[in-house]
Every structure is written in C-alpha cells, then in structure tokens.
Protein backbone atom coordinates (compact mmCIF):
# COMPACT_ATOMS: atom_id res chain seq x y z
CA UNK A 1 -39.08 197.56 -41.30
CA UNK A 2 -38.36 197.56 -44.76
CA UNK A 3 -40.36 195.61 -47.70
CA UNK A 4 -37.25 193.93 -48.34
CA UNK A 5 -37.05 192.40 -44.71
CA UNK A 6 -40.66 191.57 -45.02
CA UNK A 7 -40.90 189.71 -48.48
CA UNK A 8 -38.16 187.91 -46.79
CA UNK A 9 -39.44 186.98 -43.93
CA UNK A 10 -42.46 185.71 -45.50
CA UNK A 11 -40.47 183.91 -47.93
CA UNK A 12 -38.73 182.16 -45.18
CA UNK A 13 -42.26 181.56 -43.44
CA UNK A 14 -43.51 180.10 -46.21
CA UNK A 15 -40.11 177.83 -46.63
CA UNK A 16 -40.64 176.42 -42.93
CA UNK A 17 -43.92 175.82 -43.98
CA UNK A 18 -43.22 174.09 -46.94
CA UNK A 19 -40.92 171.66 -44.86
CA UNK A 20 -42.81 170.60 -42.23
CA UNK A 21 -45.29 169.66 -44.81
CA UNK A 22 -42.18 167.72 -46.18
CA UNK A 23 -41.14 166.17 -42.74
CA UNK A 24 -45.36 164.95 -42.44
CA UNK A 25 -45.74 163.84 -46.01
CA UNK A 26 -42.11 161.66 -45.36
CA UNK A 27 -43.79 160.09 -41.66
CA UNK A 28 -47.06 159.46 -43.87
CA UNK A 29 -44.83 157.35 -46.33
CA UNK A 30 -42.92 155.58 -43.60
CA UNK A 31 -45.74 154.36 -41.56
CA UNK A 32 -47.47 153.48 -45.35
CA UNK A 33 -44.40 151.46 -46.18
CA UNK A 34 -43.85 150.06 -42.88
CA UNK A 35 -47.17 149.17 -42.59
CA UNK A 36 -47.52 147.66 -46.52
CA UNK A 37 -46.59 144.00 -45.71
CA UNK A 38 -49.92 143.98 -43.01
CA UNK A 39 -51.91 145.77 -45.72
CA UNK A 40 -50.85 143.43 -48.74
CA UNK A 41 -52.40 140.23 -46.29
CA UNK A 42 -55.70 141.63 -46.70
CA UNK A 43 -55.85 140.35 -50.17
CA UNK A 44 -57.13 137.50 -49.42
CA UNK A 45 -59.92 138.23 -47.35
CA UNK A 46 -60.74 140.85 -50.21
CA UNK A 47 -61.20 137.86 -53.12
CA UNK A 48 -63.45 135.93 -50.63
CA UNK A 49 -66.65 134.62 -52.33
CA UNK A 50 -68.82 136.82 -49.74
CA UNK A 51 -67.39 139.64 -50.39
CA UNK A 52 -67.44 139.82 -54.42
CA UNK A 53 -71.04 138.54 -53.93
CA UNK A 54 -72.16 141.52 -51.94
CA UNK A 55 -71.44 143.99 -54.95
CA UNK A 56 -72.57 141.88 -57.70
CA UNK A 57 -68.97 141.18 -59.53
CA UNK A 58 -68.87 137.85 -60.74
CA UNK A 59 -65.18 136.45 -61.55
CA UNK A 60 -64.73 133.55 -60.51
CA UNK A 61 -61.66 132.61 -58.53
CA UNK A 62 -60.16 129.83 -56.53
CA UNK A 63 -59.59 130.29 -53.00
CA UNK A 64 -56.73 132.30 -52.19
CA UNK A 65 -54.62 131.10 -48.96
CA UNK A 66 -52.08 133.54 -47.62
CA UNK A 67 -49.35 131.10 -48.49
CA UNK A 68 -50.59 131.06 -51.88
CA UNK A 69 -50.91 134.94 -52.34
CA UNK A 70 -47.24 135.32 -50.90
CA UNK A 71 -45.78 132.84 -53.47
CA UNK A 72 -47.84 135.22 -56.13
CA UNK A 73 -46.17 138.43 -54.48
CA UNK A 74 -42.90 137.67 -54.29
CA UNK A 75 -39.93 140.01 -54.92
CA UNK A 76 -42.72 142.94 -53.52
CA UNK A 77 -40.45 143.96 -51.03
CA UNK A 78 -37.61 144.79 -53.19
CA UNK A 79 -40.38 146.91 -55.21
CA UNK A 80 -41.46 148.35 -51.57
CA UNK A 81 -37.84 149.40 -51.04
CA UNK A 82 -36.92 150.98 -54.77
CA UNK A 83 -40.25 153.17 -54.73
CA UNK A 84 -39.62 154.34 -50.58
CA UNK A 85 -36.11 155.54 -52.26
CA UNK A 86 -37.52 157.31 -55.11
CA UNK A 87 -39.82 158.82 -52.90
CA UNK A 88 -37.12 159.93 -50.28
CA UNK A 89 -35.17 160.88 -52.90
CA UNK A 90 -38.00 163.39 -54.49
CA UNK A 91 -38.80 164.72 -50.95
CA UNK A 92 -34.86 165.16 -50.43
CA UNK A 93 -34.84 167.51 -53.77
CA UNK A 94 -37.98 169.48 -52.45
CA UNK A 95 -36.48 170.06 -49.49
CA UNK A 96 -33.33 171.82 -51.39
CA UNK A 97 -35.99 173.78 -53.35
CA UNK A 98 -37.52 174.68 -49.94
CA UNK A 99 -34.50 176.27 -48.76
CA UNK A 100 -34.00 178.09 -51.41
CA UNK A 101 -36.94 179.51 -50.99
CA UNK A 102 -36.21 180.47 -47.76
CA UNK A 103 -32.99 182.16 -49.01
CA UNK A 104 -35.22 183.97 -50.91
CA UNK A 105 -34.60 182.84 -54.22
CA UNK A 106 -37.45 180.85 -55.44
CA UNK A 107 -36.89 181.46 -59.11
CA UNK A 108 -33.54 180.00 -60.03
CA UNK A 109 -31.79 177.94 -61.79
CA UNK A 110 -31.16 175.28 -59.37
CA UNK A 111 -34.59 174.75 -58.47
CA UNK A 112 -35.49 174.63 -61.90
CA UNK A 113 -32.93 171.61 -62.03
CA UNK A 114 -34.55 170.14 -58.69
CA UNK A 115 -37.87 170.19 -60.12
CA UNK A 116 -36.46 168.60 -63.21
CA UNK A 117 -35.03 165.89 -60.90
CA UNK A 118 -37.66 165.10 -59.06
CA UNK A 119 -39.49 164.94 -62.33
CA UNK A 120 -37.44 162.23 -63.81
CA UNK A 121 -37.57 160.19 -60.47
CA UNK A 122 -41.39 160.18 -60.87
CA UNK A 123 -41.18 158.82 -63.75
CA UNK A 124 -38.96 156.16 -62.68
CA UNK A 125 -41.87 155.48 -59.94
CA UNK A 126 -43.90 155.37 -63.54
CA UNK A 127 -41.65 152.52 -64.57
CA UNK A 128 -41.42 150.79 -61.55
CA UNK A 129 -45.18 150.40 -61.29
CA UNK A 130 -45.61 149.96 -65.28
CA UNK A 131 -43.30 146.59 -64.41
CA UNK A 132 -45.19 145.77 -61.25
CA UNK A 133 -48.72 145.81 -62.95
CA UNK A 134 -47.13 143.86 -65.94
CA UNK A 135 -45.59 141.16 -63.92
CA UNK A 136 -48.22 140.95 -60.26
CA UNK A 137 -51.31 140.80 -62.47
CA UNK A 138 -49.32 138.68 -65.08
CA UNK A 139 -48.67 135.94 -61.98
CA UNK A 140 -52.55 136.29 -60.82
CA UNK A 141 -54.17 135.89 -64.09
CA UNK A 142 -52.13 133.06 -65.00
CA UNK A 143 -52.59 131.45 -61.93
CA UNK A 144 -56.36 132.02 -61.76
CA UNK A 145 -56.32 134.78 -59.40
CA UNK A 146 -58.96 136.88 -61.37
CA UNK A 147 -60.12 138.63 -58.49
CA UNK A 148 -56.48 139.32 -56.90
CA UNK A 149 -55.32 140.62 -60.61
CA UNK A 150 -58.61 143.37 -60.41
CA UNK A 151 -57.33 144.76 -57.02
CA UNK A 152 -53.73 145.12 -58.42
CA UNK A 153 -54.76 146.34 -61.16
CA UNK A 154 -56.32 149.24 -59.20
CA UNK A 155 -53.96 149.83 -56.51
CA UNK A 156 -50.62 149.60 -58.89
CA UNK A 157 -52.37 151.79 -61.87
CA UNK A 158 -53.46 154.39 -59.03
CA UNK A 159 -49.85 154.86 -58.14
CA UNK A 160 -48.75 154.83 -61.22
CA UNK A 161 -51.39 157.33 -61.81
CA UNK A 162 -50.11 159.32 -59.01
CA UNK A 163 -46.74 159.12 -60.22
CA UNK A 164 -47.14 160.40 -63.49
CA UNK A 165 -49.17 163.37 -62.46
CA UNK A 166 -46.38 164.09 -59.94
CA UNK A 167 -43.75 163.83 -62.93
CA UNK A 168 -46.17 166.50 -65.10
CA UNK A 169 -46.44 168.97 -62.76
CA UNK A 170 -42.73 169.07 -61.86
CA UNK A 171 -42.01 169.27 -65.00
CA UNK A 172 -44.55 171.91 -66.03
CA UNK A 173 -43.01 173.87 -62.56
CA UNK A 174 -39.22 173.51 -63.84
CA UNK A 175 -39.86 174.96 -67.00
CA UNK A 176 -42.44 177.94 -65.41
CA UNK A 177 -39.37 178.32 -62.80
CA UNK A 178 -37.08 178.92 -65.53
CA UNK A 179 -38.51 180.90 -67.53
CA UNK A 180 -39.25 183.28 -64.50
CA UNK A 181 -35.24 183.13 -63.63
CA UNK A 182 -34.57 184.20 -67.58
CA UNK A 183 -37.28 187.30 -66.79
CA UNK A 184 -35.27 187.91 -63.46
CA UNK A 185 -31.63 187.92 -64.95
CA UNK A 186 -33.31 189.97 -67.85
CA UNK A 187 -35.07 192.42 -65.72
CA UNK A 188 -31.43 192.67 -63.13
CA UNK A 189 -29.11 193.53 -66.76
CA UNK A 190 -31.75 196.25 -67.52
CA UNK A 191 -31.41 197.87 -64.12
C-alpha cells in the first residue's frame, strides 16, 4: 500500500468522523429546540421567592404566572426558528467542508469560503441574540420582572457568547485554510 492510499484513507476516516459528529451535534440541537418551549416554562418556578431566598439574591419581583411570562415571551418562537436555521445552515457548510476532506483536499479554496460562511452566519446568531437580550430583558424590566430579566440575561448573553466565539474561530480557520491553499498552489508551480 502506498502512502498516498494511506494519507487518504485516513483523510477519509477522519471525514466520516467529522460527520457523524455533525449528524449528533444536529440531533443535540433538535431535541434542544424541540424541547425549548418545556424548558422556557420553568421560568417561573425559577423567580419563585424560595428559590432566590436560598442563595441570598435579593431582587424583588412580583409573582410571575405562566400566562404572564408567555405574554412577556412572545414572538420567541419565531427567534427559536431563525437561530435552528442558522444553525442548520452552519452544520450544512461543515458538512461540505467535511467532504472535502474526505476527497482529500482539506486546504482549499472552497473550504476557506465555507468557513467564511459559516462565520458570517454566526454572527448573524450574534445579532439575533444581541436583539433578543435587548428586547426579552427590555419587556421584563419594564414590567417588573427583575428576576426573569437576570436569567435572560444569562441564558441569551451565553449564546450569544457561544456564537461569537464560533464566528472567531471560523474565521481565524478560513484565513489559516487559505493561506495553507496559497503554500499548496505555490509549492505544486515549483514542482
């Protein structure tokens, strides 16, 4: 067996690899989104009096009723839908870079424009939360939701958080992918 054959057969090892960890990471999401409307009722029970007294935080809220803390949440499920898209979409583009990978040719101008892509539609996610945080905690606070606003707060900047770390490193990877396809085409005129 050649090295050839073999630095392509791990290539195309590590490509399956790569998208089964896709096809888990895309169930994780589904289940997460499908299961976000049951998770977003917990609010509620998470601003009770009992529960804010136990660790010693002391904003004071009225009580929130479900009805209540759906009126404050509405429109979420249009957000919900617009960030399982971008995500889809993003997981779609890996997937692309995956197989080329598997076609063994990891450093190359396309996947330096998929990385760029997915890139821009983490920052999108980065805009989508920047507007959820801004208008959720906006409808809390205003309604004296104190409490409510505080868990937003953390669970919408973590994602965005999450988002924009996402959108650095593809970034940083479309540039380091590019600049090894330059050394490739370099190195192939030479030869």
């Amino acid at each position: 067996m050649s090295k050839k054959t073999e630095a392509q057969r791990k290539q195309y090892r590590l490509s399956i690899g790569l998208q089964i960890i896709v096809v888990v990471i895309a169930a994780f999401l589904g289940v997460l989104a499908f299961t976000a409307r049951w998770m977003r009722r917990a609010v509620p029970y998470m601003t009770s009096d009992e529960l804010w007294k136990q660790r010693g935080v002391q904003i004071a809220q009225k009580v929130l009723t479900e009805e209540r803390w759906n009126e404050l949440m509405k429109g979420h499920f249009v957000f919900t839908a617009i960030t399982s898209i971008l995500c889809l979409a993003i997981l779609i583009r890996f997937l692309m870079v995956c197989r080329q990978i598997g076609a063994d040719n990891s450093f190359s101008e396309a996947n330096a424009r998929g990385f760029r892509t997915m890139s821009r539609l983490s920052l999108a996610g980065v805009g989508l939360y920047a507007v959820k945080l801004v208008l959720y905690i906006s409808r809390c606070v205003s309604a004296d939701y104190g409490r409510a606003a505080v868990i937003l707060a953390f669970v919408y900047g973590s994602m965005l958080a999450i988002f924009l770390i996402f959108a650095f490193l593809c970034r940083s990877l479309s540039k380091l992918v590019y600049n090894a396809y330059e050394v490739k085409l370099e190195n192939e005129l030479t030869i």
